[in-house]
Protein backbone atom coordinates (compact mmCIF):
# COMPACT_ATOMS: atom_id res chain seq x y z
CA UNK A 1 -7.83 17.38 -67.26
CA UNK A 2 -9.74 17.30 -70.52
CA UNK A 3 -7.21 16.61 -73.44
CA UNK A 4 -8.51 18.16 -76.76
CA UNK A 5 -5.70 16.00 -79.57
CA UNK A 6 -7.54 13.37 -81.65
CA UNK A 7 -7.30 9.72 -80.17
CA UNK A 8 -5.86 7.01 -82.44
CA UNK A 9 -6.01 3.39 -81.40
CA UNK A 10 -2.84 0.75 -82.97
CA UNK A 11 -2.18 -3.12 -81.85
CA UNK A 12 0.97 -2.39 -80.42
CA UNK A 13 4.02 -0.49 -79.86
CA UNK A 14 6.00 -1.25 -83.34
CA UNK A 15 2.28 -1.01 -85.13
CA UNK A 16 2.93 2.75 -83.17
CA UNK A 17 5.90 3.16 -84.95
CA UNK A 18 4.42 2.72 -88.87
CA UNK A 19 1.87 4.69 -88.09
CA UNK A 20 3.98 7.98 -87.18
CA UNK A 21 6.09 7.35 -90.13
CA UNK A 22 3.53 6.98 -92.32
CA UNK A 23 1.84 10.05 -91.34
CA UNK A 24 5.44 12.35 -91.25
CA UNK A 25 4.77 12.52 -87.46
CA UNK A 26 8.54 11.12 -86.48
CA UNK A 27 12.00 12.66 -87.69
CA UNK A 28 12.63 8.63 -88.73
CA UNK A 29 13.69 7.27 -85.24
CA UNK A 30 11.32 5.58 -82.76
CA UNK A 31 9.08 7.63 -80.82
CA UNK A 32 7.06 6.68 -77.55
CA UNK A 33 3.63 6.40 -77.95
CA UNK A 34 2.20 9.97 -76.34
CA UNK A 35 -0.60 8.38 -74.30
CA UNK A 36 -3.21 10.70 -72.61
CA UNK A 37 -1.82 9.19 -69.14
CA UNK A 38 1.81 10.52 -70.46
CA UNK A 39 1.00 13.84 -71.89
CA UNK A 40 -1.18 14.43 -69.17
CA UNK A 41 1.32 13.57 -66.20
CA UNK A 42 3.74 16.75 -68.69
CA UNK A 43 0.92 19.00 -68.07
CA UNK A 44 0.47 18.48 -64.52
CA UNK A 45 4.11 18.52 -63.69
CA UNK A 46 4.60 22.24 -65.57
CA UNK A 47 1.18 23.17 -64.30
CA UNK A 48 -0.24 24.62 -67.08
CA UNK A 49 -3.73 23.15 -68.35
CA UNK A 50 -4.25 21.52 -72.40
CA UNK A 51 -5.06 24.80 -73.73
CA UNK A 52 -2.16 27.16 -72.20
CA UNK A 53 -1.32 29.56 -74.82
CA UNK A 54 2.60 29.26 -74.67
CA UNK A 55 3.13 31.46 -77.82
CA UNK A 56 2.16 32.84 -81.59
CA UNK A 57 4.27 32.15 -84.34
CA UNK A 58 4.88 35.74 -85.44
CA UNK A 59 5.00 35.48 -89.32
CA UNK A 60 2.52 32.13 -89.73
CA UNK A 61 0.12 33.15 -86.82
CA UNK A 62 0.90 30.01 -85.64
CA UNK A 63 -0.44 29.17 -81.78
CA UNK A 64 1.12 26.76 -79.90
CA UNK A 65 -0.76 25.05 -77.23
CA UNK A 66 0.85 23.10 -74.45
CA UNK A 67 -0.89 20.32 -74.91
CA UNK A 68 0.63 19.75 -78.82
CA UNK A 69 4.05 20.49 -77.20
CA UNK A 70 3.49 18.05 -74.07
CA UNK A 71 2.56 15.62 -76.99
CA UNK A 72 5.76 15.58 -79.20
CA UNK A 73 7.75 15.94 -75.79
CA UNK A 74 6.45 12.47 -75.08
CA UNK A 75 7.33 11.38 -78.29
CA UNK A 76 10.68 12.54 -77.93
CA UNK A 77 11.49 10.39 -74.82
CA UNK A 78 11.03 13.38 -72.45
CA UNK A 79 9.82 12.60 -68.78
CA UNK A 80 7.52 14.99 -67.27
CA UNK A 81 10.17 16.97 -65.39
CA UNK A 82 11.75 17.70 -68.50
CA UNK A 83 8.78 19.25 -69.90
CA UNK A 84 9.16 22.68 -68.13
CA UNK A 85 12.30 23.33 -70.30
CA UNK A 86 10.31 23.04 -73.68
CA UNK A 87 7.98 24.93 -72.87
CA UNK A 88 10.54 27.59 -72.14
CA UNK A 89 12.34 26.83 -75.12
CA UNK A 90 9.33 27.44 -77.21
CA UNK A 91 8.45 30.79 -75.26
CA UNK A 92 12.44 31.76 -76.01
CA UNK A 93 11.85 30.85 -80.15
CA UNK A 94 8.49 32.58 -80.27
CA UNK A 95 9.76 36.30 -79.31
CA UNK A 96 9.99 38.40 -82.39
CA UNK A 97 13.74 39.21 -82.40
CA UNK A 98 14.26 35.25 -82.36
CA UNK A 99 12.58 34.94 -86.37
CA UNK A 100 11.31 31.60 -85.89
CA UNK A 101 9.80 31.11 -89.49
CA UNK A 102 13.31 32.80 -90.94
CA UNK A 103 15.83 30.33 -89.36
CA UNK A 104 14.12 27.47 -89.66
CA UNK A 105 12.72 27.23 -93.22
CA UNK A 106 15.81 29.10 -94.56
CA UNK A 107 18.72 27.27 -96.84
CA UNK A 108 21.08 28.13 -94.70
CA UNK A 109 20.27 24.64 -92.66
CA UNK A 110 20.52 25.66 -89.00
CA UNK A 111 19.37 24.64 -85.70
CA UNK A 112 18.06 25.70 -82.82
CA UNK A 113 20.75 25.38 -79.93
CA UNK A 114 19.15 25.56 -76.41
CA UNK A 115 21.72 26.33 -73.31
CA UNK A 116 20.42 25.05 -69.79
CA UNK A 117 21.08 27.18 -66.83
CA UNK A 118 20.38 26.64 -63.39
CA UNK A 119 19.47 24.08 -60.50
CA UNK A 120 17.08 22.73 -62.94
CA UNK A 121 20.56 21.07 -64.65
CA UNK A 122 21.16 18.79 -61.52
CA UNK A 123 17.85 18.38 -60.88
CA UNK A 124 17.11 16.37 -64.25
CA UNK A 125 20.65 14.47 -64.08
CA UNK A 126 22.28 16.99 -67.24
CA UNK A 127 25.47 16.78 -67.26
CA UNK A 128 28.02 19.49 -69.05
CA UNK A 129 31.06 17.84 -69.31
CA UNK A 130 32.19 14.61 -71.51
CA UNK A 131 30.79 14.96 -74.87
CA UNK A 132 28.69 18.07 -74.20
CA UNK A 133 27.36 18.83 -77.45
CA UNK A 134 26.22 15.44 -77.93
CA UNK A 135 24.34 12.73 -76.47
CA UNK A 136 25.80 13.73 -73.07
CA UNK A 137 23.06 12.52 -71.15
CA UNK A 138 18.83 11.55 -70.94
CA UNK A 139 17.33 15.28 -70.72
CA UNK A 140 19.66 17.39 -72.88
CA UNK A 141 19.18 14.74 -75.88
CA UNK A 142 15.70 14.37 -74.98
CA UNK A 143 14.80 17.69 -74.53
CA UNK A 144 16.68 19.19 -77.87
CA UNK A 145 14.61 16.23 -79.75
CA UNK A 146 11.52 17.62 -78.34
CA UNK A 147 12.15 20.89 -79.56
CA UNK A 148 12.63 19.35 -83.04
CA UNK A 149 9.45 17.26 -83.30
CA UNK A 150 7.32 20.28 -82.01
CA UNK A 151 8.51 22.44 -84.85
CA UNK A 152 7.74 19.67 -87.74
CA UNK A 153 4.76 18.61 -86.17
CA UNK A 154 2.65 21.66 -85.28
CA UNK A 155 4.83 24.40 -87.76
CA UNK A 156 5.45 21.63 -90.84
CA UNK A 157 9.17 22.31 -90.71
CA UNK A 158 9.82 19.50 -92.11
CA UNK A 159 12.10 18.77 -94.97
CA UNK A 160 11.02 19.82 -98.50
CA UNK A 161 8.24 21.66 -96.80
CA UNK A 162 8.25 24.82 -94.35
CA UNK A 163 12.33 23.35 -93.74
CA UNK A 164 14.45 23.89 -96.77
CA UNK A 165 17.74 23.27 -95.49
CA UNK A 166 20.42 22.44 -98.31
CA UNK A 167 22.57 20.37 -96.01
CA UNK A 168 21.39 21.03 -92.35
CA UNK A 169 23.65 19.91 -89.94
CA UNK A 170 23.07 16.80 -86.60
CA UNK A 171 21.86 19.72 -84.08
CA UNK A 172 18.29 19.20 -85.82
CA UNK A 173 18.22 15.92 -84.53
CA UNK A 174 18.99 17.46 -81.06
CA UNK A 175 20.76 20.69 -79.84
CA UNK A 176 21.22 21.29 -75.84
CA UNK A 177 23.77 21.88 -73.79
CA UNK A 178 23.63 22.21 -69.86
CA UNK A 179 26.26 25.12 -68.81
CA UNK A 180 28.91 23.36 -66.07
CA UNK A 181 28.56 25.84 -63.47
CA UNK A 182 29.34 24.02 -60.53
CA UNK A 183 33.35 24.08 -62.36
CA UNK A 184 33.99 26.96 -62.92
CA UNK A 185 34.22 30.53 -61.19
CA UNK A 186 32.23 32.68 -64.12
CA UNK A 187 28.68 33.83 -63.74
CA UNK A 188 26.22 31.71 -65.70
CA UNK A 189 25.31 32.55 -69.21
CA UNK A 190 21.91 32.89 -67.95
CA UNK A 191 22.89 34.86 -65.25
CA UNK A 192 24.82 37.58 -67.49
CA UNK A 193 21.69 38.15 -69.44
CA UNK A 194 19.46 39.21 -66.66
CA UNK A 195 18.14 36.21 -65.06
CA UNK A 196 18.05 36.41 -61.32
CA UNK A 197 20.49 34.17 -59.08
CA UNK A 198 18.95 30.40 -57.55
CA UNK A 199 16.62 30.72 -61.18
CA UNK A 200 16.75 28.12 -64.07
CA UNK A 201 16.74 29.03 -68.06
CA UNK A 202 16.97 28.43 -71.54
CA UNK A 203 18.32 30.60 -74.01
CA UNK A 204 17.64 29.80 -77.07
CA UNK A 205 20.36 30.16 -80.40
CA UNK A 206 19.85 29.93 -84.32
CA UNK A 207 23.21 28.30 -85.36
CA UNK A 208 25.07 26.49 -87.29
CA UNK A 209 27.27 23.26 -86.47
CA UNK A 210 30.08 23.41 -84.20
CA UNK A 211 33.39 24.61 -85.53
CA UNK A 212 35.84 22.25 -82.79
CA UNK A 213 39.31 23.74 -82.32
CA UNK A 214 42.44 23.30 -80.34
CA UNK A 215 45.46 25.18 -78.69
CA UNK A 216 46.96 23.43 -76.25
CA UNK A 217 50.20 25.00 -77.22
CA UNK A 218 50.01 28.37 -74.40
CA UNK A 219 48.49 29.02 -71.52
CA UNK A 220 48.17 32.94 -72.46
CA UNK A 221 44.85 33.79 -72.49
CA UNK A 222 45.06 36.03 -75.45
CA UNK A 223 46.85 33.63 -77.66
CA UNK A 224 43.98 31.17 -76.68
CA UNK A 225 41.67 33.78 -78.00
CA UNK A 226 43.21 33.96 -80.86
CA UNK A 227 42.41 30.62 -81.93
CA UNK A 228 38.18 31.29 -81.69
CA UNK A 229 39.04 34.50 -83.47
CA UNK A 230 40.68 32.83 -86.30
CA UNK A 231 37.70 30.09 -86.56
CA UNK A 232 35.10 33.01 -86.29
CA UNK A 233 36.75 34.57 -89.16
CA UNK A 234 36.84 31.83 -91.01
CA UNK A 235 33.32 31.36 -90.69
CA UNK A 236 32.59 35.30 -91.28
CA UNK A 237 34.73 34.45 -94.59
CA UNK A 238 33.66 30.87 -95.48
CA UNK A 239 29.53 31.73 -94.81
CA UNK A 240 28.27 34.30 -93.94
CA UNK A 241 30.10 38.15 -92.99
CA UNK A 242 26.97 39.53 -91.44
CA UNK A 243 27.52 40.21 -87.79
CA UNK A 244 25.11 38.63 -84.79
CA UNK A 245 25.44 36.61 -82.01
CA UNK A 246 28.23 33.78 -81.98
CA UNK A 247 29.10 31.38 -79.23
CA UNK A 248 31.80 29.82 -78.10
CA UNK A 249 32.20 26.93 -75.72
CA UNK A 250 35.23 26.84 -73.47
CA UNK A 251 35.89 23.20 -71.75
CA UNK A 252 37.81 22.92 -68.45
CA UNK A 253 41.71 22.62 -69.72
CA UNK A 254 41.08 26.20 -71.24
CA UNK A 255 39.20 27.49 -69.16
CA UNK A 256 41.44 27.18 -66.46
CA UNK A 257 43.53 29.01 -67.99
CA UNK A 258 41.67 32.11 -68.62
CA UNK A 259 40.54 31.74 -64.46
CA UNK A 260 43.86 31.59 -63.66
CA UNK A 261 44.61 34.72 -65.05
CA UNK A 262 41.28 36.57 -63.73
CA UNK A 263 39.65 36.68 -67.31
CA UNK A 264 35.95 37.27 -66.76
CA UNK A 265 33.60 36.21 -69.31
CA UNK A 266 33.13 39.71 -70.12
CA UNK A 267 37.02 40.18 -70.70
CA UNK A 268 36.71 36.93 -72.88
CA UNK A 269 33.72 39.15 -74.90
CA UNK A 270 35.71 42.39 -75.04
CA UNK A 271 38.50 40.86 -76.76
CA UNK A 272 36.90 38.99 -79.04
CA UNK A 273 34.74 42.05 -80.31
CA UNK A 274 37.77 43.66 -81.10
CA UNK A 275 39.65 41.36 -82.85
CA UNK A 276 37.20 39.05 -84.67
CA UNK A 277 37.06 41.47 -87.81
CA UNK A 278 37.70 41.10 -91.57
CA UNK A 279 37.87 43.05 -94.55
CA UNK A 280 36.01 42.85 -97.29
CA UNK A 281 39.18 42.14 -99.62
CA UNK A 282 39.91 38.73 -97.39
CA UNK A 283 37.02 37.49 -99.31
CA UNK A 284 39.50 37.24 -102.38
CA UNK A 285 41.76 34.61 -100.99
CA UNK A 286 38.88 32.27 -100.66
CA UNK A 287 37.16 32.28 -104.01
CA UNK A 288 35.00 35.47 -103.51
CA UNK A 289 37.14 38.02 -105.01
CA UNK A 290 34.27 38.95 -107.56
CA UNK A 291 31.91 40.57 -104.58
CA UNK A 292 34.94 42.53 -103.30
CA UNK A 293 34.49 45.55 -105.85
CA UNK A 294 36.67 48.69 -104.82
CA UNK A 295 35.98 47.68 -101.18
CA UNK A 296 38.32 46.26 -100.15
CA UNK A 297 39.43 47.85 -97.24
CA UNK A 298 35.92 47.96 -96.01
CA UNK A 299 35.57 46.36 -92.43
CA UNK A 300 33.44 43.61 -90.84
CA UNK A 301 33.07 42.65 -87.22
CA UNK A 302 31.84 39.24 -86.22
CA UNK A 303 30.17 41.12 -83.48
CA UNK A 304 27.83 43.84 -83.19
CA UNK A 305 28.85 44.33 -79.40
CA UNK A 306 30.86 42.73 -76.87
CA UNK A 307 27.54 41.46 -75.05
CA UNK A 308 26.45 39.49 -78.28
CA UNK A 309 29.24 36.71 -77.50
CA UNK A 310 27.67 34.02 -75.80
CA UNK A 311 30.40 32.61 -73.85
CA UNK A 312 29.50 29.13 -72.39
CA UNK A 313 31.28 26.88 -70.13
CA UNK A 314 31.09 23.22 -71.13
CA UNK A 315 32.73 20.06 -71.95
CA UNK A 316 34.93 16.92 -70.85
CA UNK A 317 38.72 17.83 -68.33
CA UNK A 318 41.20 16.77 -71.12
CA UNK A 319 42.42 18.38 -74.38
CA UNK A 320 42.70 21.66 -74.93
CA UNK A 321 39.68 21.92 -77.22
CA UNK A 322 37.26 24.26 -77.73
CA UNK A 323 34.50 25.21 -79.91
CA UNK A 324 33.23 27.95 -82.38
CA UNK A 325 29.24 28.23 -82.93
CA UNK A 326 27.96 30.85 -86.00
CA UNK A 327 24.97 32.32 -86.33
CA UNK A 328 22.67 31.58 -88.66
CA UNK A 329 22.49 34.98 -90.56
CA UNK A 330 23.89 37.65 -88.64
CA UNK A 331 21.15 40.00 -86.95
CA UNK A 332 18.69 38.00 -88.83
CA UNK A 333 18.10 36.00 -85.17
CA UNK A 334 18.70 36.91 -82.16
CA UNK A 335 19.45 34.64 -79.09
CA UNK A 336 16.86 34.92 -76.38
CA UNK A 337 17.09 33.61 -72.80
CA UNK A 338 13.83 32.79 -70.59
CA UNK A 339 13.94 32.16 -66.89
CA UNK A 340 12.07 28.59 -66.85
CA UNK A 341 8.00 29.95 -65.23
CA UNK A 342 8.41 33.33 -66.88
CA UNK A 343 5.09 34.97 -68.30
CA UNK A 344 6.64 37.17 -70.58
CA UNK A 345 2.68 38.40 -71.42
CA UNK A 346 1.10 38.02 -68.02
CA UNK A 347 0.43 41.86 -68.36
CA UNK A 348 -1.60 41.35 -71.53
């Protein structure tokens, strides 16, 4: 397997280290040296050889080869069963509707969430419970870093440059969650966007931070409900009013209760289409009152349909917390899910 990167040749491992920071190769933590031996073993274990086309950056004409992603995997900390998933991530990101070059060098500051479906989440040891949305275990954290690195290393998004993010949020460090299927009796998120049964994916997410609430207060599923709904209109109020796809992320103590009472994801999706809605005139009790004009009574849904909730089951047994994830910019992004060996342009 003929590699085509440049070689570079330090003293040591820290000596490694300075010279990736030096040359804005690193987002500032350590990185492993990406050996040919390493990126190689990446390659073999996806199958794909150096020069596999995984996609074109729409807007830049960017290509991205799999040997520069199986390169800033290994920098990451990925093994080479984790590669699969970034290259899946990256075939997710560089579909059209997903506006690679909009969400990530807009001001806005978001990140690219990545949601692991599948046998491929037991497989690699990911784990969807305690502290799910953040270092929750080895292949999410490594994985979501990977991600990361690719984009500053081989599309410059890199703060100041392509990246001009005027706060950002921790997801760019890393951003992956592994669904907890095993725990619960809903269909996968993978699975309710077309992916067959027994398969693995990624979808992919422009969003913003999570938005952690709590009701542990009723057991009604509605009332439940009612607390995302008020934290996606805050959001819709506080950011950005422009309808697209939100998530939500519904841990085991609430979860159960929505199970109990035979709500289906979809049920969970229907309910929140209909009532996460503002007007424009709520933007006057939060300082916006000059953009409200004489519409006022004008209305805004969060969602566009009930299918552009992602609904995702994840997080620790105890508390009855939940979370809120926004969009970036409404329709500006769209999620996109990949089964994990797709070739979405095998018949070009």
């Amino acid at each position: 397997m003929q590699l085509q990167s440049a070689v570079h040749e330090v003293a040591d491992m820290m000596a490694a280290q300075e010279y990736f920071h030096s040359r804005k190769w690193t987002d500032g933590l350590p990185i492993v040296p990406p050996t040919a031996e390493a990126v190689q073993a990446c390659l073999e274990w996806a199958m794909v050889p150096p020069d596999h086309l995984v996609g074109v950056e729409p807007v830049r004409a960017r290509a991205i080869t799999a040997e520069k992603l199986a390169i800033n995997a290994v920098m990451a900390g990925c093994l080479p069963m984790h590669f699969p998933l970034v290259v899946t991530a990256f075939t997710a990101m560089l579909q059209p509707e997903f506006l690679l070059h909009g969400c990530t060098s807009s001001t806005g500051g978001c990140a690219v969430l990545s949601v692991i479906n599948g046998p491929t989440r037991q497989e690699l040891g990911m784990s969807g419970s305690f502290n799910a949305l953040g270092a929750s275990d080895r292949a999410t954290m490594a994985i979501g870093r990977a991600i990361r690195l690719a984009l500053y290393n081989l599309m410059d998004v890199r703060p100041g440059e392509v990246d001009r993010s005027t706060l950002g949020h921790p997801g760019k460090i890393s951003y992956c969650v592994a669904e907890d299927e095993e725990n619960t009796t809903w269909a996968s998120l993978a699975a309710e966007r077309g992916v067959p049964d027994g398969a693995s994916a990624v979808t992919v997410f422009a969003a913003g931070a999570p938005r952690q609430l709590m009701n542990e207060w009723t057991t009604e599923p509605a009332q439940i409900l009612d607390t995302f709904v008020a934290e996606i209109k805050a959001t819709m109020l506080h950011y950005s009013i422009w309808s697209g796809n939100f998530a939500i992320v519904v841990p085991p103590q609430l979860r159960a209760h929505f199970e109990g009472a035979g709500w289906s994801k979809a049920d969970i999706r229907q309910y929140v289409y209909e009532n996460a809605r503002v007007t424009r005139g709520d933007w006057a009790k939060c300082g916006k009152g000059m953009v409200v004009d004489d519409r006022a009574s004008d209305e805004f849904a969060a969602l566009p349909s009930p299918d552009d909730l992602l609904v995702i089951a994840a997080g620790g047994p105890a508390g009855g917390f939940g979370a809120v994830i926004p969009p970036w910019f409404g329709w500006k992004s769209r999620a996109v899910t990949v089964a994990v060996g797709a070739c979405l342009d095998c018949e070009a």
